[in-house]
N, C-alpha and C. Protein backbone atom coordinates (compact mmCIF):
# COMPACT_ATOMS: atom_id res chain seq x y z
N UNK A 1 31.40 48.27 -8.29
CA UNK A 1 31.01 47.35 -7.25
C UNK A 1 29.76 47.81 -6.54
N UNK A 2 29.75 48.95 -6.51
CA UNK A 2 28.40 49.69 -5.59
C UNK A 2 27.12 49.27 -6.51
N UNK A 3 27.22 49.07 -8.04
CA UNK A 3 25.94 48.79 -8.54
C UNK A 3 25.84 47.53 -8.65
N UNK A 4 26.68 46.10 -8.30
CA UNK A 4 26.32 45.33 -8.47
C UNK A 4 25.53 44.71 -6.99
N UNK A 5 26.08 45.40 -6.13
CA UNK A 5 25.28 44.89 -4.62
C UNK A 5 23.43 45.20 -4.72
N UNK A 6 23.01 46.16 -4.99
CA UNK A 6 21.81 46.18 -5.78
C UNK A 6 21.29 44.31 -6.31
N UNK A 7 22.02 44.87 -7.39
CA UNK A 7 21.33 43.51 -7.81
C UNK A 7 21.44 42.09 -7.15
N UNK A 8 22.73 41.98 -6.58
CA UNK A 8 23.10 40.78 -5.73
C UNK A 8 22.04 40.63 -4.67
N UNK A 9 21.99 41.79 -4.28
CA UNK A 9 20.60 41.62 -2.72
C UNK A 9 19.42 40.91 -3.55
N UNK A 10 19.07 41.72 -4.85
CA UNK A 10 17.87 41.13 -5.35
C UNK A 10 17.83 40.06 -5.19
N UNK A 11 19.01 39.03 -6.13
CA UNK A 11 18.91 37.82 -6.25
C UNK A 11 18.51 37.07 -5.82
N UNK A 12 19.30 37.62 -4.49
CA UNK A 12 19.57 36.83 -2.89
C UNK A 12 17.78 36.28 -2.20
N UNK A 13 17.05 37.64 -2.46
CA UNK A 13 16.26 37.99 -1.85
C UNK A 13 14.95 36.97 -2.87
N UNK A 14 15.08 37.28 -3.84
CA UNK A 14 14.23 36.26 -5.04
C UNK A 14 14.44 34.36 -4.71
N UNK A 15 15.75 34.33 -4.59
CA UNK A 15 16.31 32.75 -4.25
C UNK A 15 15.59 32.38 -2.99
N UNK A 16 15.69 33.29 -1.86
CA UNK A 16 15.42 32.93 -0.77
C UNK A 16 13.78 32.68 -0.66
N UNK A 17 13.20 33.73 -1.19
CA UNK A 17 11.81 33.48 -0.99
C UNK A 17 11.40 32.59 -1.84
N UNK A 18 11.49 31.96 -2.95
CA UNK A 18 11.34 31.28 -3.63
C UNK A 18 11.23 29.80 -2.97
N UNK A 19 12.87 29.62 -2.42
CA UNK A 19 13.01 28.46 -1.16
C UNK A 19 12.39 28.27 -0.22
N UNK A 20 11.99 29.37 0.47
CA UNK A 20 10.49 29.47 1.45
C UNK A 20 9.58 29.11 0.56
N UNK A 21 9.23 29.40 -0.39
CA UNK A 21 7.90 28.97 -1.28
C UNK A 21 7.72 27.25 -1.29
N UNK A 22 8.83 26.70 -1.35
CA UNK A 22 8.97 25.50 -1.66
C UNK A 22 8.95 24.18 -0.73
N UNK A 23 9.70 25.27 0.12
CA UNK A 23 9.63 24.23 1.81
C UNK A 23 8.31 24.36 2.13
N UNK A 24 7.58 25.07 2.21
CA UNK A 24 6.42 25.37 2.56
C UNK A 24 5.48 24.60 1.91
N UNK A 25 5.48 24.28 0.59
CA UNK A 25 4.46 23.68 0.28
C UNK A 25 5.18 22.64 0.54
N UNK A 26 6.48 22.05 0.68
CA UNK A 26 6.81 20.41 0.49
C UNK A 26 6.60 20.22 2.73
N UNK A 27 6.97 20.72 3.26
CA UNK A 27 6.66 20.53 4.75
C UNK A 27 5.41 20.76 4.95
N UNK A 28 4.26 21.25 4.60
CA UNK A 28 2.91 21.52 4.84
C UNK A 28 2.05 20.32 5.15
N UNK A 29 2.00 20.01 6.73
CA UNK A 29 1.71 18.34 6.47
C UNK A 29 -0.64 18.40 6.36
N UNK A 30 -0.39 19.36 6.09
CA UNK A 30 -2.25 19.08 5.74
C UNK A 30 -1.94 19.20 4.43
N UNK A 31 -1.21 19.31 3.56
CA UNK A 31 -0.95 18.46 1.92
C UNK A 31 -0.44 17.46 2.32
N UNK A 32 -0.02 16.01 3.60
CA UNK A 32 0.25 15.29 3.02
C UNK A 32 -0.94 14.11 2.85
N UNK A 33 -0.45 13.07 2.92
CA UNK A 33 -1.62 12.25 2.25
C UNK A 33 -0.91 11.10 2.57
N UNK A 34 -2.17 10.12 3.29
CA UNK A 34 -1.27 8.78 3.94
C UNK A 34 -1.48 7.75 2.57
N UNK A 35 -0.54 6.81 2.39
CA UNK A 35 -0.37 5.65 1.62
C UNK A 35 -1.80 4.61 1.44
N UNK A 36 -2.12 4.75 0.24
CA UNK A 36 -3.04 4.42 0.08
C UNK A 36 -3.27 2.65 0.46
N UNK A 37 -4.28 2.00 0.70
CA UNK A 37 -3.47 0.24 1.12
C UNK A 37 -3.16 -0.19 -0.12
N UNK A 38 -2.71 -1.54 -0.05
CA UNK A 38 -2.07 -1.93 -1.20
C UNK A 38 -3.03 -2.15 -2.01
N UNK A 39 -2.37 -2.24 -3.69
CA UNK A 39 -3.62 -2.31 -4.41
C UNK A 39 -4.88 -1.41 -4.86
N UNK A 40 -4.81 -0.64 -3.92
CA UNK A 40 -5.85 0.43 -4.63
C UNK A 40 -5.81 1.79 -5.36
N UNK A 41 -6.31 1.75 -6.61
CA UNK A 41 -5.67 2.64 -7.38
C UNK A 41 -6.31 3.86 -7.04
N UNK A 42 -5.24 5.48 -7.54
CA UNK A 42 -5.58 6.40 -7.87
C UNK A 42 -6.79 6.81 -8.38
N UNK A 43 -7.53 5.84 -8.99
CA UNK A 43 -8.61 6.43 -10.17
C UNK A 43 -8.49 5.37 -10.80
N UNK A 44 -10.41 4.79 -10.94
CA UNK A 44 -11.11 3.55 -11.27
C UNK A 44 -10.69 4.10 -13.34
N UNK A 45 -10.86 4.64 -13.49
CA UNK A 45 -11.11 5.57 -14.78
C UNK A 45 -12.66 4.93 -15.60
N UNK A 46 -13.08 4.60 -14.45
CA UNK A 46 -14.85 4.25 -15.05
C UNK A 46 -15.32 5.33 -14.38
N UNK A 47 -16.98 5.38 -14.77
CA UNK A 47 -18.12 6.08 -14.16
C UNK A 47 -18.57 5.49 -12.75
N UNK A 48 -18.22 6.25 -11.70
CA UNK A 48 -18.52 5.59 -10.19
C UNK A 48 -20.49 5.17 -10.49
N UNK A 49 -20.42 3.92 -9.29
CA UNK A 49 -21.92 3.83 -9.46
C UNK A 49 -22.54 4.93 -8.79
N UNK A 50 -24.38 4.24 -8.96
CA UNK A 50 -24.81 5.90 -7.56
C UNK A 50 -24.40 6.11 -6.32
N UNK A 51 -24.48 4.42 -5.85
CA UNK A 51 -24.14 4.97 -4.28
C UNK A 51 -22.85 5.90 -3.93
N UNK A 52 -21.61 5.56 -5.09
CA UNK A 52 -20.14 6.38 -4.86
C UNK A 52 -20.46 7.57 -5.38
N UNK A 53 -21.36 8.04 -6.32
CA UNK A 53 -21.93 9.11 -6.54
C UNK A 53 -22.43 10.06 -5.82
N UNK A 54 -23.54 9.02 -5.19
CA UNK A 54 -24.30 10.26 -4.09
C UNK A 54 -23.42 10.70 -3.18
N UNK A 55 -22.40 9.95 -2.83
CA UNK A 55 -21.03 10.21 -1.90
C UNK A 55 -20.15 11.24 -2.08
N UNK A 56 -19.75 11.22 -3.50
CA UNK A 56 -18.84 11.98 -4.14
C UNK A 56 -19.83 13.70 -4.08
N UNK A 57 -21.20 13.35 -3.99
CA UNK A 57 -21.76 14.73 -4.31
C UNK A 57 -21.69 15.25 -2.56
N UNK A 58 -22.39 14.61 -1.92
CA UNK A 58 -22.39 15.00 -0.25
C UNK A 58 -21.04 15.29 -0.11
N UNK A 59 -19.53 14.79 -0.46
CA UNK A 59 -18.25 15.30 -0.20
C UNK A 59 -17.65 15.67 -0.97
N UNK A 60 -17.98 17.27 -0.85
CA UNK A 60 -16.96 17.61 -2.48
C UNK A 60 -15.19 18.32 -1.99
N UNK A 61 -14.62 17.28 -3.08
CA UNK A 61 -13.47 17.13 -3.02
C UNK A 61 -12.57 15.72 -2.63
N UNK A 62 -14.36 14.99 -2.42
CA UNK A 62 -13.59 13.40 -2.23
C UNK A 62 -12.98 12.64 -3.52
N UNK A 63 -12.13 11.83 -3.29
CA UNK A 63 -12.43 11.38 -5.21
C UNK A 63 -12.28 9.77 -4.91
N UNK A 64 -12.89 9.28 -5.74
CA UNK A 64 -13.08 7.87 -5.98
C UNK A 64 -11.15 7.22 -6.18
N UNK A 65 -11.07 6.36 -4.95
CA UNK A 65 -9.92 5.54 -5.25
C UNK A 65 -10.19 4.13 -5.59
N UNK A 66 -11.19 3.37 -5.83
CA UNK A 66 -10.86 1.92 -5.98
C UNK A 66 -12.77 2.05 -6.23
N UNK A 67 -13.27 0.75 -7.18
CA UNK A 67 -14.06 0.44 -7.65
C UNK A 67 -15.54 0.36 -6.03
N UNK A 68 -14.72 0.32 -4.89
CA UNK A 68 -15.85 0.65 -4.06
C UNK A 68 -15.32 1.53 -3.11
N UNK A 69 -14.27 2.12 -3.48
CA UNK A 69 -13.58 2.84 -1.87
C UNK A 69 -13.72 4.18 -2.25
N UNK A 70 -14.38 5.08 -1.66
CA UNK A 70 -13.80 7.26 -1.61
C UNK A 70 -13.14 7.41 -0.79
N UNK A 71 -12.35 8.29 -1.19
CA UNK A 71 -11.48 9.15 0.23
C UNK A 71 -12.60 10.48 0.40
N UNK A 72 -12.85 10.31 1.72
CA UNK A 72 -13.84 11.27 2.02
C UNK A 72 -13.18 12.55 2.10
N UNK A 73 -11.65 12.72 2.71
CA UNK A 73 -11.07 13.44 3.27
C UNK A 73 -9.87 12.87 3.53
N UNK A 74 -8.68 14.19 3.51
CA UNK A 74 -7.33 13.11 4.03
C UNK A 74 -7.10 12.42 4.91
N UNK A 75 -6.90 11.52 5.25
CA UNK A 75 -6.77 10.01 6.00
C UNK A 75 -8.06 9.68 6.53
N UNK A 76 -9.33 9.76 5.58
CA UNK A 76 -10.26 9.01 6.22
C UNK A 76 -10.96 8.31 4.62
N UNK A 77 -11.37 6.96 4.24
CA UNK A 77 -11.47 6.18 3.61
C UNK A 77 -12.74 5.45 3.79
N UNK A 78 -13.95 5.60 2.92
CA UNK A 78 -15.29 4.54 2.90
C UNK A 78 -15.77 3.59 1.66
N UNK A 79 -15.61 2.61 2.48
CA UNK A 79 -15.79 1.01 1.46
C UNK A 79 -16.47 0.93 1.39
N UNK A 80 -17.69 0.42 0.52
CA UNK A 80 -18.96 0.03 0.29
C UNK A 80 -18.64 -2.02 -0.34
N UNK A 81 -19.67 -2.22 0.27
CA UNK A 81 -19.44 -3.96 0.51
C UNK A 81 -19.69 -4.28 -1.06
N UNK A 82 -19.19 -5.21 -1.23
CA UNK A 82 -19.59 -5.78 -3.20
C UNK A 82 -19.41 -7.50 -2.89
N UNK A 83 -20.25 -7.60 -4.13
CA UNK A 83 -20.78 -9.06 -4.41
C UNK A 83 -18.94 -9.77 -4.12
N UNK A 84 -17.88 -9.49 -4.21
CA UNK A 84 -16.85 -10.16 -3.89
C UNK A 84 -16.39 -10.01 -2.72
N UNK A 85 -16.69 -9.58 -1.45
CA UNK A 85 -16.44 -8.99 -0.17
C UNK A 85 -16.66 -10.44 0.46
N UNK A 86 -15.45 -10.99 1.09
CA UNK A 86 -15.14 -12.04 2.03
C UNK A 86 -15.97 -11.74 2.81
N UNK A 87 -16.91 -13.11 3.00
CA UNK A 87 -17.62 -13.04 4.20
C UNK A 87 -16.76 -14.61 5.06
N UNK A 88 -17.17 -14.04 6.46
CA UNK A 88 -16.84 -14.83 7.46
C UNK A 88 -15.44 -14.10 8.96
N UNK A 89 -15.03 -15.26 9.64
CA UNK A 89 -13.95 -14.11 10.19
C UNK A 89 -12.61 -13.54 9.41
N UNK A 90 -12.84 -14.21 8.50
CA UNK A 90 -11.75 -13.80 7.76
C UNK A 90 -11.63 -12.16 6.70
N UNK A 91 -13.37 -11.73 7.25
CA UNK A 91 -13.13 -10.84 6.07
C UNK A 91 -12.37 -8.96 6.99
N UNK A 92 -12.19 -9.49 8.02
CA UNK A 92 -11.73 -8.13 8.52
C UNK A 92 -10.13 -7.59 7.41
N UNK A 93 -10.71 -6.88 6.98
CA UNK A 93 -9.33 -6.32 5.92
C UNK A 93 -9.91 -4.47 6.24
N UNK A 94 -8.19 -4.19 6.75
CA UNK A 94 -7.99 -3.05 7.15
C UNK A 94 -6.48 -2.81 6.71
N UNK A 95 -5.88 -1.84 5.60
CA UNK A 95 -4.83 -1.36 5.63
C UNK A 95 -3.92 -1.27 7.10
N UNK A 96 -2.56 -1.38 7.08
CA UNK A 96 -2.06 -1.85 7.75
C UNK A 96 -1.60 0.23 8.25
N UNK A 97 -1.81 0.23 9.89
CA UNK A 97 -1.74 1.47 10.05
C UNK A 97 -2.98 2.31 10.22
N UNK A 98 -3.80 1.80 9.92
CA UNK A 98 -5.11 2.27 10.17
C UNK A 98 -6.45 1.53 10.85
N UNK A 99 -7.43 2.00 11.32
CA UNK A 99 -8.16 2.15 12.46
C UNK A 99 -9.62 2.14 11.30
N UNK A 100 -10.23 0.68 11.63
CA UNK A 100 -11.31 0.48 10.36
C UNK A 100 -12.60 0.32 11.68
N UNK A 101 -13.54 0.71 11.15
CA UNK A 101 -15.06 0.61 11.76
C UNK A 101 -15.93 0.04 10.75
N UNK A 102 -16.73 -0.86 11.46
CA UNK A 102 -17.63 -1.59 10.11
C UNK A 102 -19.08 -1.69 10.35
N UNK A 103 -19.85 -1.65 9.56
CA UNK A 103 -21.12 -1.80 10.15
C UNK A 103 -21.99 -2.68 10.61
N UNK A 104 -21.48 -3.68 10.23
CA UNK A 104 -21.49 -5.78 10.52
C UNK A 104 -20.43 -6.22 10.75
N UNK A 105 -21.24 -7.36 11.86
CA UNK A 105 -20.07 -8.07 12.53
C UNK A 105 -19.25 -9.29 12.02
N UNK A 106 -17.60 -9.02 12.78
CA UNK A 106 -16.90 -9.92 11.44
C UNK A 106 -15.89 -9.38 10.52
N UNK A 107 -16.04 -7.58 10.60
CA UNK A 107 -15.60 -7.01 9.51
C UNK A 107 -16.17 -6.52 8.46
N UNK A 108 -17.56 -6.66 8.33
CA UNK A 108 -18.40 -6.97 7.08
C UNK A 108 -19.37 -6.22 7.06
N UNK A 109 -19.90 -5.40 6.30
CA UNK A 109 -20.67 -4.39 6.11
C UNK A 109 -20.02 -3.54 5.34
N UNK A 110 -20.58 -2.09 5.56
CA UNK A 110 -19.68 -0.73 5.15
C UNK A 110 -18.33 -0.90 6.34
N UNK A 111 -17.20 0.41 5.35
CA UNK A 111 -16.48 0.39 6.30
C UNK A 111 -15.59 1.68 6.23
N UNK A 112 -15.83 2.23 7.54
CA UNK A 112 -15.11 3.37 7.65
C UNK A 112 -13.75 3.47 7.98
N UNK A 113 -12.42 4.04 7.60
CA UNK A 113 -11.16 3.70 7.97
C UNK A 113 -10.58 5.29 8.63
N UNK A 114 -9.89 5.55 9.41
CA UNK A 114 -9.29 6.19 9.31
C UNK A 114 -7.36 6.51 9.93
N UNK A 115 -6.94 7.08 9.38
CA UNK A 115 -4.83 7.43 9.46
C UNK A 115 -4.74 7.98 10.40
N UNK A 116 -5.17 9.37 10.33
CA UNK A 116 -4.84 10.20 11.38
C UNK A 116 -5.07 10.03 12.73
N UNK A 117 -3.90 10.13 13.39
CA UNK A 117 -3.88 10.78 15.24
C UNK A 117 -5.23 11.81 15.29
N UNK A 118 -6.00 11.53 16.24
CA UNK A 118 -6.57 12.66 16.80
C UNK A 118 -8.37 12.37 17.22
N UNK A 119 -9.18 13.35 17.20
CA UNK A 119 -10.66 12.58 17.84
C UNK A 119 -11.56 12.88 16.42
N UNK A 120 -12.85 11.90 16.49
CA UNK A 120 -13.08 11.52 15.14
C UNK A 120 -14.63 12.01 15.42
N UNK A 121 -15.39 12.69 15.42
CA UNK A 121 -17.06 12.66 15.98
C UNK A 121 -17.61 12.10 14.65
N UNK A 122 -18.26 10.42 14.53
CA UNK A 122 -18.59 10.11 13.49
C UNK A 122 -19.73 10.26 13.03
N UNK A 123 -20.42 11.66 13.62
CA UNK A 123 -22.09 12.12 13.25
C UNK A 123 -21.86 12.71 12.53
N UNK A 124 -20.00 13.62 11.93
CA UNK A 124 -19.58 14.09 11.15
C UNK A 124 -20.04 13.45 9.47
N UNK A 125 -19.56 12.18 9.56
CA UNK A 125 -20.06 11.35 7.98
C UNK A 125 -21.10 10.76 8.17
N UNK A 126 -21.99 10.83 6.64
CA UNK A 126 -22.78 10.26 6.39
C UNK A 126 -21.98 8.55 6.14
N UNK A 127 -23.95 8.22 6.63
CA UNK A 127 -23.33 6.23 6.30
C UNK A 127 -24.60 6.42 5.21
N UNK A 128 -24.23 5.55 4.11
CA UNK A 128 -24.46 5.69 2.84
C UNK A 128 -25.51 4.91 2.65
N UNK A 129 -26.40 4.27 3.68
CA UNK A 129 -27.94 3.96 3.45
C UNK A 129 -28.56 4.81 4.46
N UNK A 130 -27.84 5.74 4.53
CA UNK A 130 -28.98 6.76 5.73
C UNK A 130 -28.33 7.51 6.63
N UNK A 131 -28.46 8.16 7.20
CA UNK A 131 -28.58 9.29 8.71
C UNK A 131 -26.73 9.14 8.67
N UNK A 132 -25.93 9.12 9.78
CA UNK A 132 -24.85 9.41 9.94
C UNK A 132 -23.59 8.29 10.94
N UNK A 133 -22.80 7.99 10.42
CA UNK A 133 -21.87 6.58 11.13
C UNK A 133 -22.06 6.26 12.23
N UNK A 134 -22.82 7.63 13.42
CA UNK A 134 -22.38 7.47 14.65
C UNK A 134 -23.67 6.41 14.84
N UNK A 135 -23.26 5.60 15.91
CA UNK A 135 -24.33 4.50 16.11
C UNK A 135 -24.78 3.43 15.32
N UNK A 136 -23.57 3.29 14.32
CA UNK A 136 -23.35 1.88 13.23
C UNK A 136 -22.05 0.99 12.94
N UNK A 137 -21.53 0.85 14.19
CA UNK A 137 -20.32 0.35 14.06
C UNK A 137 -20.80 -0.69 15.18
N UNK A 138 -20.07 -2.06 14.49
CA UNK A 138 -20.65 -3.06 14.82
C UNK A 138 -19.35 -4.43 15.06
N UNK A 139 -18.07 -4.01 14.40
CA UNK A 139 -17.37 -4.53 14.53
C UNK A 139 -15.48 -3.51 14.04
N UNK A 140 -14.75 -3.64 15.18
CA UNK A 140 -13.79 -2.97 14.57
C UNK A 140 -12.60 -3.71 14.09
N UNK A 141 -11.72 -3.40 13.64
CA UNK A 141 -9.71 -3.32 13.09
C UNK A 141 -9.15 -2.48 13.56
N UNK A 142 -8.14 -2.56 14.96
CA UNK A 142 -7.15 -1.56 15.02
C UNK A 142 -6.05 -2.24 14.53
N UNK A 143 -5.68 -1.53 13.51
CA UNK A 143 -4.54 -2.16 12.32
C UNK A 143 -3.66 -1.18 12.66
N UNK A 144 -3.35 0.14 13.53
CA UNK A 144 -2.02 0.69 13.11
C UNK A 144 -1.23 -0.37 13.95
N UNK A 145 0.10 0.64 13.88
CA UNK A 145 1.35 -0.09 14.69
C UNK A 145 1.13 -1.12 15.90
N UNK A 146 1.73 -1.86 16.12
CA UNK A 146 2.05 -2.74 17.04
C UNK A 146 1.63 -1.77 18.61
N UNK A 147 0.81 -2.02 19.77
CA UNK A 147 0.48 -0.85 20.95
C UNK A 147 0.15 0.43 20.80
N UNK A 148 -0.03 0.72 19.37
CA UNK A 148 -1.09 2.15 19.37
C UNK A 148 -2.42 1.85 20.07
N UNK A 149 -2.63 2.49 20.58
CA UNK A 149 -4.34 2.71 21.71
C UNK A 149 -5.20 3.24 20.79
N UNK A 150 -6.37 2.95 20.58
CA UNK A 150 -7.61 3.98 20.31
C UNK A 150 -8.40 3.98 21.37
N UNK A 151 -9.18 4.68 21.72
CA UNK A 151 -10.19 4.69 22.39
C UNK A 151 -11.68 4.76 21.56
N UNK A 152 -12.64 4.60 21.99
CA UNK A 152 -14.21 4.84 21.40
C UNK A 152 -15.38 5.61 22.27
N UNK A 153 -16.30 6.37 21.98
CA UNK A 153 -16.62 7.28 23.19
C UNK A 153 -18.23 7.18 22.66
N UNK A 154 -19.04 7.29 23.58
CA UNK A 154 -20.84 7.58 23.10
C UNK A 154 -21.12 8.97 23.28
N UNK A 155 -21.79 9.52 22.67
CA UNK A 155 -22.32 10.87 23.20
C UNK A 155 -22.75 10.38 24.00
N UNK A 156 -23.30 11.20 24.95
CA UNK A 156 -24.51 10.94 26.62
C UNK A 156 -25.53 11.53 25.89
N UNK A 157 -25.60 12.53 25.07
CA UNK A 157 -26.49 13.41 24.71
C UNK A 157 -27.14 14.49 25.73
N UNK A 158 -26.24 15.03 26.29
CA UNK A 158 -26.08 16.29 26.89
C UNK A 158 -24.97 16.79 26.76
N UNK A 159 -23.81 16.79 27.48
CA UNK A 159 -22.92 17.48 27.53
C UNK A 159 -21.79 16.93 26.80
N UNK A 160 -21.68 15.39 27.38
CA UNK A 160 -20.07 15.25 27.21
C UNK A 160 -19.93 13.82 26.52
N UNK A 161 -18.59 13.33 25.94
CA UNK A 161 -18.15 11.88 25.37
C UNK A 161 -18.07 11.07 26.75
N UNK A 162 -18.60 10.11 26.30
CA UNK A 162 -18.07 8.85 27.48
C UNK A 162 -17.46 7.71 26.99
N UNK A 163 -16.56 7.92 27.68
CA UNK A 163 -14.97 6.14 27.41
C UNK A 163 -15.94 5.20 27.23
N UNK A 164 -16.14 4.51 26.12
CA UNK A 164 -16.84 3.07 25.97
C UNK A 164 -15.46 2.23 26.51
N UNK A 165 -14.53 1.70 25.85
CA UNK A 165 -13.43 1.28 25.72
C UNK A 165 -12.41 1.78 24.66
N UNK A 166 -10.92 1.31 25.21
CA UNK A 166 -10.08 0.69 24.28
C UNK A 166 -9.43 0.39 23.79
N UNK A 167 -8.64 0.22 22.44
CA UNK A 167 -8.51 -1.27 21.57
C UNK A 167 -6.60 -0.50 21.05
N UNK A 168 -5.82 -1.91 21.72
CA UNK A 168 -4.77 -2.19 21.38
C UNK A 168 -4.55 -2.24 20.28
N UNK A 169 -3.81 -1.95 19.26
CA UNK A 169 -3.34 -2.79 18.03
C UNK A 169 -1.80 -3.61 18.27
N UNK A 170 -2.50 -4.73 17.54
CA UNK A 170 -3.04 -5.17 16.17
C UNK A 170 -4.32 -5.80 17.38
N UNK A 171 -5.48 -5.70 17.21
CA UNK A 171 -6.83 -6.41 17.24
C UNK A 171 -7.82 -5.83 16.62
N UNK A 172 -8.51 -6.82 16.66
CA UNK A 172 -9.98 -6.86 16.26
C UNK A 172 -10.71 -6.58 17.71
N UNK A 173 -12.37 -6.23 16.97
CA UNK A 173 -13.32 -6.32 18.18
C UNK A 173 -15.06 -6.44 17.56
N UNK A 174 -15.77 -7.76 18.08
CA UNK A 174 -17.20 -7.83 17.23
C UNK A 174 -18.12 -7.18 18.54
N UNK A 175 -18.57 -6.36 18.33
CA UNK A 175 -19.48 -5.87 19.55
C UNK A 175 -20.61 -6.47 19.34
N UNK A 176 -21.17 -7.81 18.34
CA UNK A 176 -22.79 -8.42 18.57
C UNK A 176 -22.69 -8.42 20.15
N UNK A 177 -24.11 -8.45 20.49
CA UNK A 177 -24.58 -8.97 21.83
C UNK A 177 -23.28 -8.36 23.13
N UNK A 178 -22.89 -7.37 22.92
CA UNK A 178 -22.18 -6.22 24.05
C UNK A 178 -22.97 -5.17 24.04
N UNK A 179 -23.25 -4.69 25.19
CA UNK A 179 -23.44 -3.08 25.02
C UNK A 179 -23.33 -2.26 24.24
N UNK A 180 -22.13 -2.39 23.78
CA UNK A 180 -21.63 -0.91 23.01
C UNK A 180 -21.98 -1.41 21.41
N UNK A 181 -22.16 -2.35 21.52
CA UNK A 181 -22.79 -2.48 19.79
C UNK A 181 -23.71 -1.42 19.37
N UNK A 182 -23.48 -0.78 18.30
CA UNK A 182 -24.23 -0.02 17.34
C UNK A 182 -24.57 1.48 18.70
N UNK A 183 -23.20 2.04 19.27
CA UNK A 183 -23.36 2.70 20.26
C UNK A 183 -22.15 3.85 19.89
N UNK A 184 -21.15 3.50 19.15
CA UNK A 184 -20.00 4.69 19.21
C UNK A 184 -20.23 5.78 18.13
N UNK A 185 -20.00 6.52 19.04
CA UNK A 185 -20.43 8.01 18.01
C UNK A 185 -18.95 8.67 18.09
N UNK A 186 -17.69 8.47 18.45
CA UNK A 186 -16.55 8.85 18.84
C UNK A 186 -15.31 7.65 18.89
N UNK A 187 -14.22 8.44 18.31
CA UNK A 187 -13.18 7.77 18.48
C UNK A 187 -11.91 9.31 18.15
N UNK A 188 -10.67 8.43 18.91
CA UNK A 188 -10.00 8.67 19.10
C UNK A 188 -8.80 7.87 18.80
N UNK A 189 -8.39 8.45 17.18
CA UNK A 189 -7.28 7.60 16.81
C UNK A 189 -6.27 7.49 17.33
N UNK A 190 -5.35 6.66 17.85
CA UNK A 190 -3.74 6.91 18.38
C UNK A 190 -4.44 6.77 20.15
């Protein structure tokens, strides 16, 4: 009996860490990954064009989900507009749960999405005819849940963010001819 406790501890000790190994990667929530919207696949299995190209090269590790969409990063998502892109008010389409920015009003332009809770500085991404998102959002989608809040913020360009407004879900918002049109450099999902 004295030599089998030896090995029993081993076991014990192999099982257990092993189970830590496992919870760990399955609870690790920066592996998880929000639901893609409906309809859009994993992988076009074509050759992305340039513009998803030059994208894919500026973000490495993004990968092409849908014939105009990259995931830049986990829970953040950029559409590029195509000859089939609803124009009018009808074309605001934002996965349900997520927080879309566009660069034309209406819904229509490029469009930046993002899942995650938390603050967004959009000088962070490039906008894909030039310089960087912040100061090209022109119309929004707060699509998460039913009374999730976002807020939207300007640099001052000194020190600090300033509260533009904001936006209840489920709404929309066209900033033509407001102030804050082509002004948010910040948001704050949730």
């Amino acid at each position: 009996m004295i030599r089998s406790q030896p090995l029993f501890r081993n076991h014990f000790i192999a099982i257990t860490t092993a189970s830590m190994m496992i919870l760990a990667t399955v609870l690790n929530p920066a592996q998880a990954q929000p639901a893609l919207p409906t309809g859009v696949a994993t992988s076009t299995g074509t050759q992305p064009d340039a513009k998803i190209q030059s994208l894919l090269d500026r973000y490495p590790g993004s990968v092409v989900v849908s014939a105009d969409t990259i995931r830049l990063a986990p829970g953040v998502l950029l559409t590029l507009p195509t000859a089939s892109t609803v124009i009018g008010p009808q074309a605001y389409s934002c996965a349900y749960e997520w927080v879309c920015l566009y660069s034309e009003a209406n819904g229509e332009g490029y469009k930046l999405s993002f899942y995650y809770c938390g603050f967004e500085d959009l000088g962070r991404w490039d906008f894909p005819s030039g310089g960087k998102w912040n100061d090209k959002t022109t119309s929004i989608y707060n699509h998460q849940t039913d009374g999730t809040y976002s807020i939207f913020y300007n640099w001052n360009g000194v020190n600090a963010w300033d509260q533009l407004f904001g936006l209840t879900a489920p709404r929309t918002r066209n900033l033509v001819g407001t102030s804050n049109n082509d002004k948010i450099d910040g948001i704050h999902v949730c």
